[in-house]
Protein backbone atom coordinates (compact mmCIF):
# COMPACT_ATOMS: atom_id res chain seq x y z
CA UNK A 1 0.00 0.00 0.00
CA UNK A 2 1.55 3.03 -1.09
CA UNK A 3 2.04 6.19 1.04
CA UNK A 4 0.06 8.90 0.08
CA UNK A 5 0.87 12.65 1.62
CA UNK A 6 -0.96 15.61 1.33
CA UNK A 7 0.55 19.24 1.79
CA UNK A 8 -0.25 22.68 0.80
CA UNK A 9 1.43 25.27 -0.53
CA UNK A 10 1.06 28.79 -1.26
CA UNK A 11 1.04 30.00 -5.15
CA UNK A 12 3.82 32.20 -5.67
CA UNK A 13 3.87 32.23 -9.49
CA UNK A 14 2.60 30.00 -12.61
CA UNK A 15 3.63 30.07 -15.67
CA UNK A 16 0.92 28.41 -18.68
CA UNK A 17 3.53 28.81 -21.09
CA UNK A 18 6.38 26.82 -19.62
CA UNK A 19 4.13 25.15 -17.25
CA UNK A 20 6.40 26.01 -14.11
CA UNK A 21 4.86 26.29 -10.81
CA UNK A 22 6.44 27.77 -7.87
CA UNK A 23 5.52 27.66 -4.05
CA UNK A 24 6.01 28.47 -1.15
CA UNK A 25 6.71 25.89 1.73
CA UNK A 26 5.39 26.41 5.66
CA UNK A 27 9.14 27.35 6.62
CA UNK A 28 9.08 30.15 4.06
CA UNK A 29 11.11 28.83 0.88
CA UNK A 30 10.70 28.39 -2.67
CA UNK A 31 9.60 25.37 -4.08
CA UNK A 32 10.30 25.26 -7.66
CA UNK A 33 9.51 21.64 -8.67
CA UNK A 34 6.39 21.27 -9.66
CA UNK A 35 4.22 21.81 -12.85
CA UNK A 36 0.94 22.96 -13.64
CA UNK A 37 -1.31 19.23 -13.45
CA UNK A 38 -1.73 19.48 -17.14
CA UNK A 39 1.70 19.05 -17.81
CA UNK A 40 1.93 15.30 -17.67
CA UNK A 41 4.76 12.46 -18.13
CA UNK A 42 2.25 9.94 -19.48
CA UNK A 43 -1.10 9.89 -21.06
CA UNK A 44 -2.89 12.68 -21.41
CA UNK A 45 -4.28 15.60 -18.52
CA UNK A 46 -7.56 14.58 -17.12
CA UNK A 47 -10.75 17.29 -16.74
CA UNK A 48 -9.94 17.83 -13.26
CA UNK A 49 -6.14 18.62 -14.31
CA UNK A 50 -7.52 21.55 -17.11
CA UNK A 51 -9.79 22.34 -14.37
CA UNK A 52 -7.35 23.05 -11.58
CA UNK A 53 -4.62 24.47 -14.04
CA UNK A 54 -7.39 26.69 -15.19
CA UNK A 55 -8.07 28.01 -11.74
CA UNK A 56 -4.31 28.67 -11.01
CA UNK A 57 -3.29 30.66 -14.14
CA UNK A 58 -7.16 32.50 -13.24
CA UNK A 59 -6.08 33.34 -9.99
CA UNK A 60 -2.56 34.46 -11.19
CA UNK A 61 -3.68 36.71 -13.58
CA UNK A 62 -6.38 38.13 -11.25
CA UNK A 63 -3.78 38.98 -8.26
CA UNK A 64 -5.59 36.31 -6.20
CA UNK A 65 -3.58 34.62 -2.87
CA UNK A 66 -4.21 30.55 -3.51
CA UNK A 67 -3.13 27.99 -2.10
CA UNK A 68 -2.55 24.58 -3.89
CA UNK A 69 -2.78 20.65 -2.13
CA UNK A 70 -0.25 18.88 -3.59
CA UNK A 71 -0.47 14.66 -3.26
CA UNK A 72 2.86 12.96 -3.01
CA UNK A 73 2.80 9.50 -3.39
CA UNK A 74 5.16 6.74 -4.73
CA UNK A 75 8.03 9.65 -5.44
CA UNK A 76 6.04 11.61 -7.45
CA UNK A 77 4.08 14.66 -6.72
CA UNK A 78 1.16 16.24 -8.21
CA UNK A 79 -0.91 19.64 -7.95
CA UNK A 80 -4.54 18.30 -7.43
CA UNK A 81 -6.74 20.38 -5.57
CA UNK A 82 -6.78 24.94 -5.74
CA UNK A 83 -7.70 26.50 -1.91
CA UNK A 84 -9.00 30.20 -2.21
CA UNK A 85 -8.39 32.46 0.83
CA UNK A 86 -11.10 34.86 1.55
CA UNK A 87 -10.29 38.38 2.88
C-alpha cells in the first residue's frame, strides 16, 4: 500500500507557457519543482487537471492569494486540488 501525503502550498507564481509552478513551503522557501497538473509524463491531462490548471493561471492573472494541495505518493508529486483564501 503506497504512502500517500498531502501538503499545501502557497502560489507564488505560474507560468501556462512553460508550465512552471512555484511555491512556497510552511518554513518560508521556494519550491520550484512542480508543474501545472496538465503538464503530464504519461497519457494525457484529465478534466480535473484543465480544471485546476485553469483556476491557477485565473487566480494568477487576477492577483488572487491561492493555495494549492499537492499529493505525493510513490516519489512523485502532483498539484490536485486549488484553496482560495477569503479576505
Amino acid at each position: 500500500v503506497p504512502f500517500v501525503k498531502r501538503t499545501e502550498y502557497q502560489l507564488l507564481t505560474a507560468d501556462g507557457d512553460t508550465g512552471e509552478v512555484s511555491l512556497l513551503t510552511e518554513s518560508g522557501e521556494t519550491k520550484d519543482d512542480l508543474n501545472l497538473p496538465t503538464v503530464v509524463k504519461v497519457g494525457e491531462p484529465t478534466e480535473d487537471d484543465k480544471k485546476v490548471t485553469a483556476e491557477i493561471l485565473e487566480s494568477v492573472e487576477k492577483g488572487t492569494d491561492i493555495f494549492v494541495i499537492v499529493q505525493a505518493a510513490c516519489g512523485e508529486e502532483k498539484i490536485i486540488q486549488t484553496k482560495t483564501t477569503s479576505g
